[in-house]
PDB file of N, CA and C in Angstrom:
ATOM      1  N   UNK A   1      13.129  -4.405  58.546  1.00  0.00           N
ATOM      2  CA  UNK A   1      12.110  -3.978  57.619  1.00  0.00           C
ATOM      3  C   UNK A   1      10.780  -3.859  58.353  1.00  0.00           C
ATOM      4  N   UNK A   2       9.978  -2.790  58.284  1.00  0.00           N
ATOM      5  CA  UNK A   2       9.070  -2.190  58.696  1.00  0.00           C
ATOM      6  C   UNK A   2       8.079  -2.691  57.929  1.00  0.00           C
ATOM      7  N   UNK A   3       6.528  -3.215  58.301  1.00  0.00           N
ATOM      8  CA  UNK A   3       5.387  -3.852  57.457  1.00  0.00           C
ATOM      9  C   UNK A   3       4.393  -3.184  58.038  1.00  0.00           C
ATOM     10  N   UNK A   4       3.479  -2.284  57.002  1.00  0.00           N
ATOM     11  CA  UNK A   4       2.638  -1.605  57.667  1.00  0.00           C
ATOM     12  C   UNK A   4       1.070  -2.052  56.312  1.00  0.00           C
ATOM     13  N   UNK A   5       0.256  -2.281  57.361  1.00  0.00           N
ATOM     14  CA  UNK A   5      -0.939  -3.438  56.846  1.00  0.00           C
ATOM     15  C   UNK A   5      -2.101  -2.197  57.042  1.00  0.00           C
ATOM     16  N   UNK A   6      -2.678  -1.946  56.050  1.00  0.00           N
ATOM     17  CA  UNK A   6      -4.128  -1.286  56.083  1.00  0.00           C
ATOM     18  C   UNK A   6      -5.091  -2.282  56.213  1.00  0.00           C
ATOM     19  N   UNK A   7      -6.050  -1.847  56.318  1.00  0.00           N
ATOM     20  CA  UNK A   7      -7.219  -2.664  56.878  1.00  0.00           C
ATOM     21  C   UNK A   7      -8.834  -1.467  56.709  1.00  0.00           C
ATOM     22  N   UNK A   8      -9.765  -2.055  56.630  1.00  0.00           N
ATOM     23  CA  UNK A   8     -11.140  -0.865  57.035  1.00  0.00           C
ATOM     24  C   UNK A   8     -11.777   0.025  55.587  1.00  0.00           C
ATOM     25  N   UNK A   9     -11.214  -0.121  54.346  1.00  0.00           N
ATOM     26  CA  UNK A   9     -11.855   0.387  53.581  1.00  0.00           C
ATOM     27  C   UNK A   9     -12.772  -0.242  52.839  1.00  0.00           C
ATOM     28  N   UNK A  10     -13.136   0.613  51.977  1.00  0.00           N
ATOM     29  CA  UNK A  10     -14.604   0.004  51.668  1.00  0.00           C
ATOM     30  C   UNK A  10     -15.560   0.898  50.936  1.00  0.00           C
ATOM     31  N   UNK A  11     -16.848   0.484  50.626  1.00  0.00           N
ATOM     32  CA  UNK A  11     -17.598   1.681  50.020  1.00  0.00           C
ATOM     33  C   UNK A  11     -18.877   2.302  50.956  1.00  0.00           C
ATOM     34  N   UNK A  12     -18.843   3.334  50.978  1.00  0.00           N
ATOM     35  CA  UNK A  12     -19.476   3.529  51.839  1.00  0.00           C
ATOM     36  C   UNK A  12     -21.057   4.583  51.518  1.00  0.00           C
ATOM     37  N   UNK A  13     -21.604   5.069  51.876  1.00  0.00           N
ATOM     38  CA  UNK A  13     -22.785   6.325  51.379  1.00  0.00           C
ATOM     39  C   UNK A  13     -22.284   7.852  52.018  1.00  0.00           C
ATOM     40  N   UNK A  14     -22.262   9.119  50.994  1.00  0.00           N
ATOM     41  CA  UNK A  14     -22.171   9.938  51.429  1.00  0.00           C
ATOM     42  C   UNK A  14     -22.644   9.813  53.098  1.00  0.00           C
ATOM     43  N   UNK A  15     -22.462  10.441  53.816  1.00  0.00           N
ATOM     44  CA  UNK A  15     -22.720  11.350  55.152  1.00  0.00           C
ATOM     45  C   UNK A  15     -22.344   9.609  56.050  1.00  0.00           C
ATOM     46  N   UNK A  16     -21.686   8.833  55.689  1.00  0.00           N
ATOM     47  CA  UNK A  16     -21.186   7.607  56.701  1.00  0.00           C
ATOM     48  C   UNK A  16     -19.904   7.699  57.135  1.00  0.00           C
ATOM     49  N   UNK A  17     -19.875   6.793  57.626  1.00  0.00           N
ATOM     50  CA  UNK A  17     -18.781   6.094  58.246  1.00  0.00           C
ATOM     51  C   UNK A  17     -17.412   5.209  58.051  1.00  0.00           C
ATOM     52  N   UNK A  18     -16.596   5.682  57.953  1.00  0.00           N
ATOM     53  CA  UNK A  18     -15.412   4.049  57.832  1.00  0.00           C
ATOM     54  C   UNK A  18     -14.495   4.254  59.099  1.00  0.00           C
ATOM     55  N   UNK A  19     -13.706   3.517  59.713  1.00  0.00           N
ATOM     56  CA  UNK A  19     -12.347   3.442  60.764  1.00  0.00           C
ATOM     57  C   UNK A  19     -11.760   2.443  59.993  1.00  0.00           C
ATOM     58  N   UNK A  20     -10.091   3.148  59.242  1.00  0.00           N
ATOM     59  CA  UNK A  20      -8.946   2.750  58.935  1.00  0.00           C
ATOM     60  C   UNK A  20      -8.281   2.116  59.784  1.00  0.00           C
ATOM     61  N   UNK A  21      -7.519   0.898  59.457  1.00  0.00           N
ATOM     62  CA  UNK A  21      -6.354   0.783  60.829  1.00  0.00           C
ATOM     63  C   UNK A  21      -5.404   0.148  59.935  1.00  0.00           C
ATOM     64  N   UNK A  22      -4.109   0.618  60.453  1.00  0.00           N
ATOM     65  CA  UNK A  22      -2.702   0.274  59.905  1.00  0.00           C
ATOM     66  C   UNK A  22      -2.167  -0.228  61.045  1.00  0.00           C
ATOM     67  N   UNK A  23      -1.979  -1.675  60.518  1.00  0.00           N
ATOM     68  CA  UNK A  23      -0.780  -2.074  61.935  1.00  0.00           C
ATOM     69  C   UNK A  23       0.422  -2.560  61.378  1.00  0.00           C
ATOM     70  N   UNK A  24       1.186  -2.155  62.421  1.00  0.00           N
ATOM     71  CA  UNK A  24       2.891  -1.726  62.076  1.00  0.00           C
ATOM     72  C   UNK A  24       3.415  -3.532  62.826  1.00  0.00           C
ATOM     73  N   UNK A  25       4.857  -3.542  61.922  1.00  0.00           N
ATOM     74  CA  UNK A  25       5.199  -4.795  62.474  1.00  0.00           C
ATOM     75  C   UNK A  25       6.500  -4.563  63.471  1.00  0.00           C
ATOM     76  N   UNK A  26       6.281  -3.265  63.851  1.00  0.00           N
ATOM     77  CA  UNK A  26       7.351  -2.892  64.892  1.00  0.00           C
ATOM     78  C   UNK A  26       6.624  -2.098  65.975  1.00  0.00           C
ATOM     79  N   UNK A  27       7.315  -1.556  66.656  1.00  0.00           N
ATOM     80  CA  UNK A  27       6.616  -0.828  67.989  1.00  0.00           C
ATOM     81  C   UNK A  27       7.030   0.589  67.617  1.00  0.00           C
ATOM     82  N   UNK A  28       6.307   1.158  66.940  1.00  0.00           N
ATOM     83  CA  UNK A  28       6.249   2.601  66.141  1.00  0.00           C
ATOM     84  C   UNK A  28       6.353   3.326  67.286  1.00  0.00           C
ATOM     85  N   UNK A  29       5.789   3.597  68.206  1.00  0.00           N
ATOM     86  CA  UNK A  29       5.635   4.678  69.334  1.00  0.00           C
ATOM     87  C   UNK A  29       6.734   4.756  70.585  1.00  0.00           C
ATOM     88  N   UNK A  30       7.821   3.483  70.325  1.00  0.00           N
ATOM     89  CA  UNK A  30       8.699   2.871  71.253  1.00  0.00           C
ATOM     90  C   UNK A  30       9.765   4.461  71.590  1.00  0.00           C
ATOM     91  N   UNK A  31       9.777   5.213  70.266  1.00  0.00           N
ATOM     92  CA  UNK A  31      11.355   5.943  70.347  1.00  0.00           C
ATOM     93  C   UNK A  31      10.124   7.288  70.011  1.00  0.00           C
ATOM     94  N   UNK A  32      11.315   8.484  70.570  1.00  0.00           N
ATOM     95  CA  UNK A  32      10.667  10.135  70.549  1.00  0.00           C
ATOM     96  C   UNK A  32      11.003  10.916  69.087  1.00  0.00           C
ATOM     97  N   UNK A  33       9.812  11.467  68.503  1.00  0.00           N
ATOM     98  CA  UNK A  33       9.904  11.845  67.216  1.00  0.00           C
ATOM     99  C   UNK A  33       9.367  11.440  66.301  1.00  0.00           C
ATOM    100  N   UNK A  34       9.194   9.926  66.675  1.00  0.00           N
ATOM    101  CA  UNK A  34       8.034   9.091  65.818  1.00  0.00           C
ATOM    102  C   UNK A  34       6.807   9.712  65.049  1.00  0.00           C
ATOM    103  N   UNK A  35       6.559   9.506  63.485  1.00  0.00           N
ATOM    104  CA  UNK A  35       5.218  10.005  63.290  1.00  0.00           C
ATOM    105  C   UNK A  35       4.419   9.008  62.340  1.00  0.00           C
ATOM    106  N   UNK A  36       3.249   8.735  62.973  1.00  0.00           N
ATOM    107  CA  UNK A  36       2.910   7.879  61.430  1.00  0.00           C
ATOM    108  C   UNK A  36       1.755   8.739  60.794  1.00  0.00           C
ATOM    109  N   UNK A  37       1.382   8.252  59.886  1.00  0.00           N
ATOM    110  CA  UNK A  37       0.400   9.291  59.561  1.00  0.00           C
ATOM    111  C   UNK A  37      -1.045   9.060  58.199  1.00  0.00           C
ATOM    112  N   UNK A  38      -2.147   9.237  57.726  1.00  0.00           N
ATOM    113  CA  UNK A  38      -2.537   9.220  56.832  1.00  0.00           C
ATOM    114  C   UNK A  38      -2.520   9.710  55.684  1.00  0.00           C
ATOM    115  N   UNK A  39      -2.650   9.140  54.923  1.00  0.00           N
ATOM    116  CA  UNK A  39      -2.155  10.071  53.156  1.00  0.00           C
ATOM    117  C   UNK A  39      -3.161   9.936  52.445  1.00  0.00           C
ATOM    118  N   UNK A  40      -3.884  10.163  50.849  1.00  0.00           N
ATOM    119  CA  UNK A  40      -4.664   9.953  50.176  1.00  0.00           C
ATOM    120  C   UNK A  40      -4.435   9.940  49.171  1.00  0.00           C
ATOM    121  N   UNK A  41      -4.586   9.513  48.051  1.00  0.00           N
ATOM    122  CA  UNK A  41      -4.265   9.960  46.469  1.00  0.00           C
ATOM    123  C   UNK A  41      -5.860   9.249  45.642  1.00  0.00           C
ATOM    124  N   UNK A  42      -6.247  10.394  45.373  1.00  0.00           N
ATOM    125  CA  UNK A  42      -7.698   9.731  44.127  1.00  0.00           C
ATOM    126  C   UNK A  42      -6.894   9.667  42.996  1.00  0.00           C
ATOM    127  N   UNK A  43      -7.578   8.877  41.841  1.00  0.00           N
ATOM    128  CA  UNK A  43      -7.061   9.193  40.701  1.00  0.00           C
ATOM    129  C   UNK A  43      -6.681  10.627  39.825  1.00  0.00           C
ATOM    130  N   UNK A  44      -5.618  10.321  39.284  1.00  0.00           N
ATOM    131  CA  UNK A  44      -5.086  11.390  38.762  1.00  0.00           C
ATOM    132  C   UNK A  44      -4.884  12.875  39.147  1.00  0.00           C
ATOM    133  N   UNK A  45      -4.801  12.352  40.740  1.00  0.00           N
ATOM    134  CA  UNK A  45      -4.039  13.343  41.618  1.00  0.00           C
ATOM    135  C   UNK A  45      -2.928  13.239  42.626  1.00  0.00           C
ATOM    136  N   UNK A  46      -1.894  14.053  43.074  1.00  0.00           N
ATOM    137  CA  UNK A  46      -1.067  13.708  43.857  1.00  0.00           C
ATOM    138  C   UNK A  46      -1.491  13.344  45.265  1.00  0.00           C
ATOM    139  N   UNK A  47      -0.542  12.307  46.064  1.00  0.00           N
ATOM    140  CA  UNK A  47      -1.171  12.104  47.122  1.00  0.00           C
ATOM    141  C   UNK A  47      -0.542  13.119  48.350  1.00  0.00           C
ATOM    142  N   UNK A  48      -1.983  13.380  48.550  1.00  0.00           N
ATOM    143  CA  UNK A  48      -1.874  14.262  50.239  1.00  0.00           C
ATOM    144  C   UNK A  48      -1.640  14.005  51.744  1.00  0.00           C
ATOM    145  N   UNK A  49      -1.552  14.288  52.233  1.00  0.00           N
ATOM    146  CA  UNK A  49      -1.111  14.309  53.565  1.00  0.00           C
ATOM    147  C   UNK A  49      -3.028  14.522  54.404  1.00  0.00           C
ATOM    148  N   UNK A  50      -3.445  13.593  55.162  1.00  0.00           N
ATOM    149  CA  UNK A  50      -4.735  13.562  56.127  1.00  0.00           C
ATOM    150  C   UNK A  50      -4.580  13.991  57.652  1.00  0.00           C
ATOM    151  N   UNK A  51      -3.682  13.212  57.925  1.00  0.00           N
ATOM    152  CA  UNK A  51      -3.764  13.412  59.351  1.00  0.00           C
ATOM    153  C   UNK A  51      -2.394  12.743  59.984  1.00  0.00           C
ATOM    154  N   UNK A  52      -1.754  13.414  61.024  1.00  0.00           N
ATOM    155  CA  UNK A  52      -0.385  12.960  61.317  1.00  0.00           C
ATOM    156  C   UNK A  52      -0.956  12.168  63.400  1.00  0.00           C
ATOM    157  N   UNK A  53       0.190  11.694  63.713  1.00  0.00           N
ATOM    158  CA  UNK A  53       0.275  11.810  65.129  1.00  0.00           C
ATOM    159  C   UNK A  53       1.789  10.993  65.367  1.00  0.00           C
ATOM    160  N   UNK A  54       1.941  11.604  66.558  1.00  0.00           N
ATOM    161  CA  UNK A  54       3.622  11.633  66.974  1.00  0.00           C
ATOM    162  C   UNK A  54       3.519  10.885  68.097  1.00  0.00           C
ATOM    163  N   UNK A  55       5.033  10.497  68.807  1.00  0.00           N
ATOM    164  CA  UNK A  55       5.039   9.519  69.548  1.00  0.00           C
ATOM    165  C   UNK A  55       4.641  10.244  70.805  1.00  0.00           C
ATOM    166  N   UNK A  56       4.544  11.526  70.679  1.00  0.00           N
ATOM    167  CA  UNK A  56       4.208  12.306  71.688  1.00  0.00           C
ATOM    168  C   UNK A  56       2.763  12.864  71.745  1.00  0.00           C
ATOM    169  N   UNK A  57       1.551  11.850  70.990  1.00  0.00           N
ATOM    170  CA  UNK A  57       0.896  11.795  70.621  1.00  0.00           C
ATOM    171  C   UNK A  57      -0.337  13.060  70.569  1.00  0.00           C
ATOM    172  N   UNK A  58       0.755  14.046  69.744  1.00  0.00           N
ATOM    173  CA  UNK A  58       0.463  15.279  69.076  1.00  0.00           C
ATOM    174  C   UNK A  58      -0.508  14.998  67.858  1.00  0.00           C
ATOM    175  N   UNK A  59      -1.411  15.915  67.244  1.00  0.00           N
ATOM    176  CA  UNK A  59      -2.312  15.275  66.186  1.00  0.00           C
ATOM    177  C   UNK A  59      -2.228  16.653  64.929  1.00  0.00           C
ATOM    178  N   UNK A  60      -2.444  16.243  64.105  1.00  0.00           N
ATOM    179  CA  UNK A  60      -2.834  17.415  63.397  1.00  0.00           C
ATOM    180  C   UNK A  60      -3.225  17.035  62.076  1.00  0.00           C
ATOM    181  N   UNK A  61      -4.377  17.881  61.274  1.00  0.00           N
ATOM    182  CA  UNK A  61      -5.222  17.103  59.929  1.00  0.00           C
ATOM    183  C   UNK A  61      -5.186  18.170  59.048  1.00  0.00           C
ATOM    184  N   UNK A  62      -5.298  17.864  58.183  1.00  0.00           N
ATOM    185  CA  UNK A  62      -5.597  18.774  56.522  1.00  0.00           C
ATOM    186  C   UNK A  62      -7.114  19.150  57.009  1.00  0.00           C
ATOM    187  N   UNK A  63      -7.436  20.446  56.515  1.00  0.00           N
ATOM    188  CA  UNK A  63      -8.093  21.639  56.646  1.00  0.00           C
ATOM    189  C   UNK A  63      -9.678  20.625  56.029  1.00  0.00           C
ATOM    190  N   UNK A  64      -9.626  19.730  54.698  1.00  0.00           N
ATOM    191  CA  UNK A  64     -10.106  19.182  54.142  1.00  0.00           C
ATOM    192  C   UNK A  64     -11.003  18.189  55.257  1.00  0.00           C
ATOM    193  N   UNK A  65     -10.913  17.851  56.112  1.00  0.00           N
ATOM    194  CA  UNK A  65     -11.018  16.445  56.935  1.00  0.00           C
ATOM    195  C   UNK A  65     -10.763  17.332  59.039  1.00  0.00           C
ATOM    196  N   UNK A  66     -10.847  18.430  59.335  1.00  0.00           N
ATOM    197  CA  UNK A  66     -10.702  19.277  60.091  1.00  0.00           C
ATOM    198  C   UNK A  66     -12.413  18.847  60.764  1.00  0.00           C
ATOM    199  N   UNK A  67     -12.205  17.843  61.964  1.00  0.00           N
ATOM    200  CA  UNK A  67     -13.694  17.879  62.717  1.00  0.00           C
ATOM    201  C   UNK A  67     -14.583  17.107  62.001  1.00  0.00           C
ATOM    202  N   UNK A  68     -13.999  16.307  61.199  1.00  0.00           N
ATOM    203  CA  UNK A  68     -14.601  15.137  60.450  1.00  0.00           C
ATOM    204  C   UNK A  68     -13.934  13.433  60.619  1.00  0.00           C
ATOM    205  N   UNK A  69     -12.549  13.691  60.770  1.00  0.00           N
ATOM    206  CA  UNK A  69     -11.510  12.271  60.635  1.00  0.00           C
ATOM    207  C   UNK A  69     -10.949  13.108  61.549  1.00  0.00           C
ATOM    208  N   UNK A  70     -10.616  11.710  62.459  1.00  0.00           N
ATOM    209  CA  UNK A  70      -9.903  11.507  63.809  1.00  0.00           C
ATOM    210  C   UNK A  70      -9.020  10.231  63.482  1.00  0.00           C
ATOM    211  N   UNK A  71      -7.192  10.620  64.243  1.00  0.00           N
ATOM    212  CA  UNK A  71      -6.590   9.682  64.248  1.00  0.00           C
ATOM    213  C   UNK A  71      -6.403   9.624  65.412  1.00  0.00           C
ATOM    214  N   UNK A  72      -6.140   8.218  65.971  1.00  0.00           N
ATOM    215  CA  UNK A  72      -5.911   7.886  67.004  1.00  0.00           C
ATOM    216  C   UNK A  72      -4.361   6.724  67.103  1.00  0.00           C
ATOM    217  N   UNK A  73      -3.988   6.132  68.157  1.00  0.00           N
ATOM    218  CA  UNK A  73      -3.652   4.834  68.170  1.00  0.00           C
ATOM    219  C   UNK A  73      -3.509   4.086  68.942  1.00  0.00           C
ATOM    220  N   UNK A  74      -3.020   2.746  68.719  1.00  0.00           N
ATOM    221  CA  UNK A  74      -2.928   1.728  70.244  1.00  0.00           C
ATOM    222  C   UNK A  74      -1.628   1.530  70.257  1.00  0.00           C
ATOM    223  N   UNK A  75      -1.097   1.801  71.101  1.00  0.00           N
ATOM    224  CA  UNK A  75       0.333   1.640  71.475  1.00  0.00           C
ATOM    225  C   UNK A  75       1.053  -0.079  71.551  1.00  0.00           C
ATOM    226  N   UNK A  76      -0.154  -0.278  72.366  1.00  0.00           N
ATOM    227  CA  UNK A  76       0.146  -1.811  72.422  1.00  0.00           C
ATOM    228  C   UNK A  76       0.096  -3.106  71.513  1.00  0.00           C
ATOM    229  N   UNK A  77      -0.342  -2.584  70.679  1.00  0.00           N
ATOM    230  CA  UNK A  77      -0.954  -3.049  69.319  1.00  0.00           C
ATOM    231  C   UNK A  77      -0.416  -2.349  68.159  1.00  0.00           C
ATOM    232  N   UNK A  78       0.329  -1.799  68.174  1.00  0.00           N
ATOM    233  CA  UNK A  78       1.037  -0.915  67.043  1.00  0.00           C
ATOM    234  C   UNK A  78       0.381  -0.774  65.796  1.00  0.00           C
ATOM    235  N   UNK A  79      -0.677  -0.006  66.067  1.00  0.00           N
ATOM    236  CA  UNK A  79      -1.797   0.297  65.167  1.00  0.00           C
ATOM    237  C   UNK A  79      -1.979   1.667  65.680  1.00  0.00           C
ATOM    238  N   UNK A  80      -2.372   2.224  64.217  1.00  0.00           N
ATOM    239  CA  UNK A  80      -2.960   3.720  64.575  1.00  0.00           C
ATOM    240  C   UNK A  80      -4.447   3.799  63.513  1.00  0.00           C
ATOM    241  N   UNK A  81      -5.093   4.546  63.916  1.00  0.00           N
ATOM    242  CA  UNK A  81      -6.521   4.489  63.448  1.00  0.00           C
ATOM    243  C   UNK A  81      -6.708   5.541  62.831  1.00  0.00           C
ATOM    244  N   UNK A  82      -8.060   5.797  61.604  1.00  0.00           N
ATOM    245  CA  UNK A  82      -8.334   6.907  61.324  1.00  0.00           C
ATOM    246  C   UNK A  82      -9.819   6.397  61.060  1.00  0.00           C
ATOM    247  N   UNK A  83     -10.256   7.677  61.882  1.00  0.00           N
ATOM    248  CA  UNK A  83     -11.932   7.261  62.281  1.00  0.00           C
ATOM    249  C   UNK A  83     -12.557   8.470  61.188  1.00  0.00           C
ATOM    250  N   UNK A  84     -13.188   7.836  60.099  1.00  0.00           N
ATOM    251  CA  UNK A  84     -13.465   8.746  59.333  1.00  0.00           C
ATOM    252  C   UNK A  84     -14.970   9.042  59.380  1.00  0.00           C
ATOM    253  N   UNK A  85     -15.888  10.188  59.661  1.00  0.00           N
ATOM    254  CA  UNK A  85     -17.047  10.542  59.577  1.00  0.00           C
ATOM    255  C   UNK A  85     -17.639  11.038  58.729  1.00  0.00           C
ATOM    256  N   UNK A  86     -19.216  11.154  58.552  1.00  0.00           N
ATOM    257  CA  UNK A  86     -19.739  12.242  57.604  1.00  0.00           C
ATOM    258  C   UNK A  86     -18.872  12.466  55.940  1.00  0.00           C
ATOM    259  N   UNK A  87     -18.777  11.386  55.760  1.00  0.00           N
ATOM    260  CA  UNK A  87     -17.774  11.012  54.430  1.00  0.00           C
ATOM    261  C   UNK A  87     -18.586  11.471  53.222  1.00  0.00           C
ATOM    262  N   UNK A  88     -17.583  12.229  52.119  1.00  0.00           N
ATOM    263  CA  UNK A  88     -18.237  13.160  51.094  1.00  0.00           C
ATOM    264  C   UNK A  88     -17.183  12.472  50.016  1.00  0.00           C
ATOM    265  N   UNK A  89     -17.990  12.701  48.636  1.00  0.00           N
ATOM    266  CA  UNK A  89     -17.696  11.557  47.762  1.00  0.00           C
ATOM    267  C   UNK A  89     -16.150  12.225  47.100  1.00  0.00           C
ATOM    268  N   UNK A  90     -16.160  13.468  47.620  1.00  0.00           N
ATOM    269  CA  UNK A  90     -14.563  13.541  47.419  1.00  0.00           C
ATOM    270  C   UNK A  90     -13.389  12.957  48.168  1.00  0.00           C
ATOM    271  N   UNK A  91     -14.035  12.691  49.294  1.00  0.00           N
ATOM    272  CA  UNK A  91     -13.062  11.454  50.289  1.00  0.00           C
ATOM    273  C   UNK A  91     -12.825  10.609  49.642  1.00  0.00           C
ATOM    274  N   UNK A  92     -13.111   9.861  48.051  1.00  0.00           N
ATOM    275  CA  UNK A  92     -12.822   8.918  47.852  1.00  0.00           C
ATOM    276  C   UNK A  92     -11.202   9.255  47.295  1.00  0.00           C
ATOM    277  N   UNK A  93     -10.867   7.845  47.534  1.00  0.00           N
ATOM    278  CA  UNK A  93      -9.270   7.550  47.338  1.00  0.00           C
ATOM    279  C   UNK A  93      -8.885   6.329  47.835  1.00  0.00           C
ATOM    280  N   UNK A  94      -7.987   6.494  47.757  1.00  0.00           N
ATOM    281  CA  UNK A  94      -6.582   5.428  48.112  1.00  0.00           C
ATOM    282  C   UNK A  94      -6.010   5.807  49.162  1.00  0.00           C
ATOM    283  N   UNK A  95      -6.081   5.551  50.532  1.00  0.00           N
ATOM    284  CA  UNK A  95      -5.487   5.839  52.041  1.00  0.00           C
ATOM    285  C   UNK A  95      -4.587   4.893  52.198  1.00  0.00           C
ATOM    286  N   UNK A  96      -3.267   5.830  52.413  1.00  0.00           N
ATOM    287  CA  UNK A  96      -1.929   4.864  52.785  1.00  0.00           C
ATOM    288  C   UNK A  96      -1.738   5.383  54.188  1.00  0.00           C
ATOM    289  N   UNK A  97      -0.874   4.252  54.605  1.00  0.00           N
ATOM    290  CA  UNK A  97      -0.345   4.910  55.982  1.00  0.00           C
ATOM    291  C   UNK A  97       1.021   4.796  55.730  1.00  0.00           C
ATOM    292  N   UNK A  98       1.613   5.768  56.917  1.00  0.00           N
ATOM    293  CA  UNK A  98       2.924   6.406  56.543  1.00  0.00           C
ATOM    294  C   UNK A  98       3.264   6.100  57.540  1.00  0.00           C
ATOM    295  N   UNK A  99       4.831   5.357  57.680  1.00  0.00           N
ATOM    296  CA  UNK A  99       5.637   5.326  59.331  1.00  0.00           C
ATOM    297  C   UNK A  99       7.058   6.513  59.307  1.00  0.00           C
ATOM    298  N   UNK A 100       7.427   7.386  59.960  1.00  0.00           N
ATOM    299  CA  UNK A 100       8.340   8.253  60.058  1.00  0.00           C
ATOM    300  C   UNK A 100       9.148   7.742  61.108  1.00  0.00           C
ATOM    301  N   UNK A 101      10.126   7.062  60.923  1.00  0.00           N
ATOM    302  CA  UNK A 101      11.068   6.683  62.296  1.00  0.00           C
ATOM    303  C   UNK A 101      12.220   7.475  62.525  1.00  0.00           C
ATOM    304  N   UNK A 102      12.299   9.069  63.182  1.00  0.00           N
ATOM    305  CA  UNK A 102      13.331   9.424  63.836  1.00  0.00           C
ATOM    306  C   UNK A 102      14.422   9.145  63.966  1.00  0.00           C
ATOM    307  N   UNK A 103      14.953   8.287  64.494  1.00  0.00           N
ATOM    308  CA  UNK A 103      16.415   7.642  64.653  1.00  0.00           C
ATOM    309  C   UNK A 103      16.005   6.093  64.695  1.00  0.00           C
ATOM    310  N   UNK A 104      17.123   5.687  63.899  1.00  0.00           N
ATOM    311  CA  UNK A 104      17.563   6.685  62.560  1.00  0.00           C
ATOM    312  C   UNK A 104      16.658   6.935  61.722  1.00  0.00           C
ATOM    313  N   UNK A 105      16.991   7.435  60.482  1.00  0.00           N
ATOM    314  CA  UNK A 105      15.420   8.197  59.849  1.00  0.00           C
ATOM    315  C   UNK A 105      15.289   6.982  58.836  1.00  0.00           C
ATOM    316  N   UNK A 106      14.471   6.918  58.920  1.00  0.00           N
ATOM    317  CA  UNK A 106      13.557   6.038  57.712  1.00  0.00           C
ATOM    318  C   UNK A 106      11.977   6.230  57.152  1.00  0.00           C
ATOM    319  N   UNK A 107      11.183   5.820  56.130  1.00  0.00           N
ATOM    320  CA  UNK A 107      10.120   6.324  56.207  1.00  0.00           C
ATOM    321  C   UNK A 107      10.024   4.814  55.499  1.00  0.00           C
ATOM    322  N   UNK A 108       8.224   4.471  55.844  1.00  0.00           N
ATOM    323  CA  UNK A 108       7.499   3.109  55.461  1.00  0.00           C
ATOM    324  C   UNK A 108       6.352   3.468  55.006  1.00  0.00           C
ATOM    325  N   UNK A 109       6.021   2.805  54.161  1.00  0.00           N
ATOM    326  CA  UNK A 109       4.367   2.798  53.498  1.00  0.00           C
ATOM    327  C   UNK A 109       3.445   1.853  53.487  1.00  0.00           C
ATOM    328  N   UNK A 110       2.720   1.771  53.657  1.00  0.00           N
ATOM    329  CA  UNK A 110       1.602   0.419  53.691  1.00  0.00           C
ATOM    330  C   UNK A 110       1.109   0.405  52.199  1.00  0.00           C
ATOM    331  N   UNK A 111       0.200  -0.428  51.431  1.00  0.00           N
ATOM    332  CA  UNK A 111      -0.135  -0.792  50.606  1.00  0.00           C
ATOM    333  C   UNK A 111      -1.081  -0.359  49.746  1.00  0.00           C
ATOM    334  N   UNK A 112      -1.864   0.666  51.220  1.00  0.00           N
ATOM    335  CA  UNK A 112      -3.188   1.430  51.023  1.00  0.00           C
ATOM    336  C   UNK A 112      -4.449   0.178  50.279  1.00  0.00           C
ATOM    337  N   UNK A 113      -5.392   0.879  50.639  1.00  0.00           N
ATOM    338  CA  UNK A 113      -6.708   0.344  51.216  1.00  0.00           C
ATOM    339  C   UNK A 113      -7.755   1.456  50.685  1.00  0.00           C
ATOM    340  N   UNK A 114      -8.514   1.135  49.408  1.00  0.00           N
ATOM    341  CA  UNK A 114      -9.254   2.168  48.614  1.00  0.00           C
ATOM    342  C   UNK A 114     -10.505   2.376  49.744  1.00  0.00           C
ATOM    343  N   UNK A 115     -10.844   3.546  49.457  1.00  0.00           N
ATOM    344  CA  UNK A 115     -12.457   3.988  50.208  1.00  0.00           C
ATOM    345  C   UNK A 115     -13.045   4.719  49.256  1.00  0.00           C
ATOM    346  N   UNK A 116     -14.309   4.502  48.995  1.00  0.00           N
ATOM    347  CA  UNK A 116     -15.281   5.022  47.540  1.00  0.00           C
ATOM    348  C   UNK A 116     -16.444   5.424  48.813  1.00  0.00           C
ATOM    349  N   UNK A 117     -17.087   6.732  48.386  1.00  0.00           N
ATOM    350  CA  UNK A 117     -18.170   7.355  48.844  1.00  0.00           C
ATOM    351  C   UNK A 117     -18.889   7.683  48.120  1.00  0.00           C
ATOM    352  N   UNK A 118     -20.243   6.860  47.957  1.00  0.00           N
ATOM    353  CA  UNK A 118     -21.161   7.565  46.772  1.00  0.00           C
ATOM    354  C   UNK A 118     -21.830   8.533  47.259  1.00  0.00           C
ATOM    355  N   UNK A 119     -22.292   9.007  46.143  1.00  0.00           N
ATOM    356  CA  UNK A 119     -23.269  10.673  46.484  1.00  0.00           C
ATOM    357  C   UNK A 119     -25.135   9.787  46.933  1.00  0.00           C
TER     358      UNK A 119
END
């Protein structure tokens, strides 16, 4: 069983700052194909997809968050980050992190970790 721990949210002021971190209770980046990734859901909407990265530490973000939120991670620390900038009060939500394990396939969720941005 896979345990994936958010951490870093909070409330913050339009045009700031937060860094997310999810740490995994396995070595996520160990095997090829791996993806973990960020998600969002505000109220009374479905949750989206933020930002991915692979064990081949490929990146890619929703159009929404494009040159604003950066994911990163530590390998050694089985944590992956999401460095969020210049935060707009529609960023607010509920940020989960997502583990995708390749072989064999499985998928994990963390608990998510609210972030509120006032105007």
């Amino acid at each position: 069983q896979v345990q994936l721990v958010e951490s870093g949210g909070g409330l913050v002021q339009a045009g700031g700052s937060l860094r997310l971190s999810c740490a995994a209770s396995v070595m996520v980046f160990s095997g090829s194909g791996n993806t973990m990734g960020w998600y969002r859901q505000a109220p009374g909407k479905q949750r989206e997809l933020i930002a991915t990265i692979t064990s081949g530490a490929s990146t890619n973000y929703a159009d929404a968050v494009k040159g604003r939120f950066t994911i990163s991670r530590d390998n050694a620390k089985n944590t992956v980050y999401l460095q969020m900038n210049s935060l707009k009060p529609e960023d607010t939500a509920v940020y989960y992190c997502n583990f995708r394990n390749a072989f064999p396939t499985r998928e994990y969720w963390g608990q998510g970790t609210q972030v509120t941005v006032s105007s």
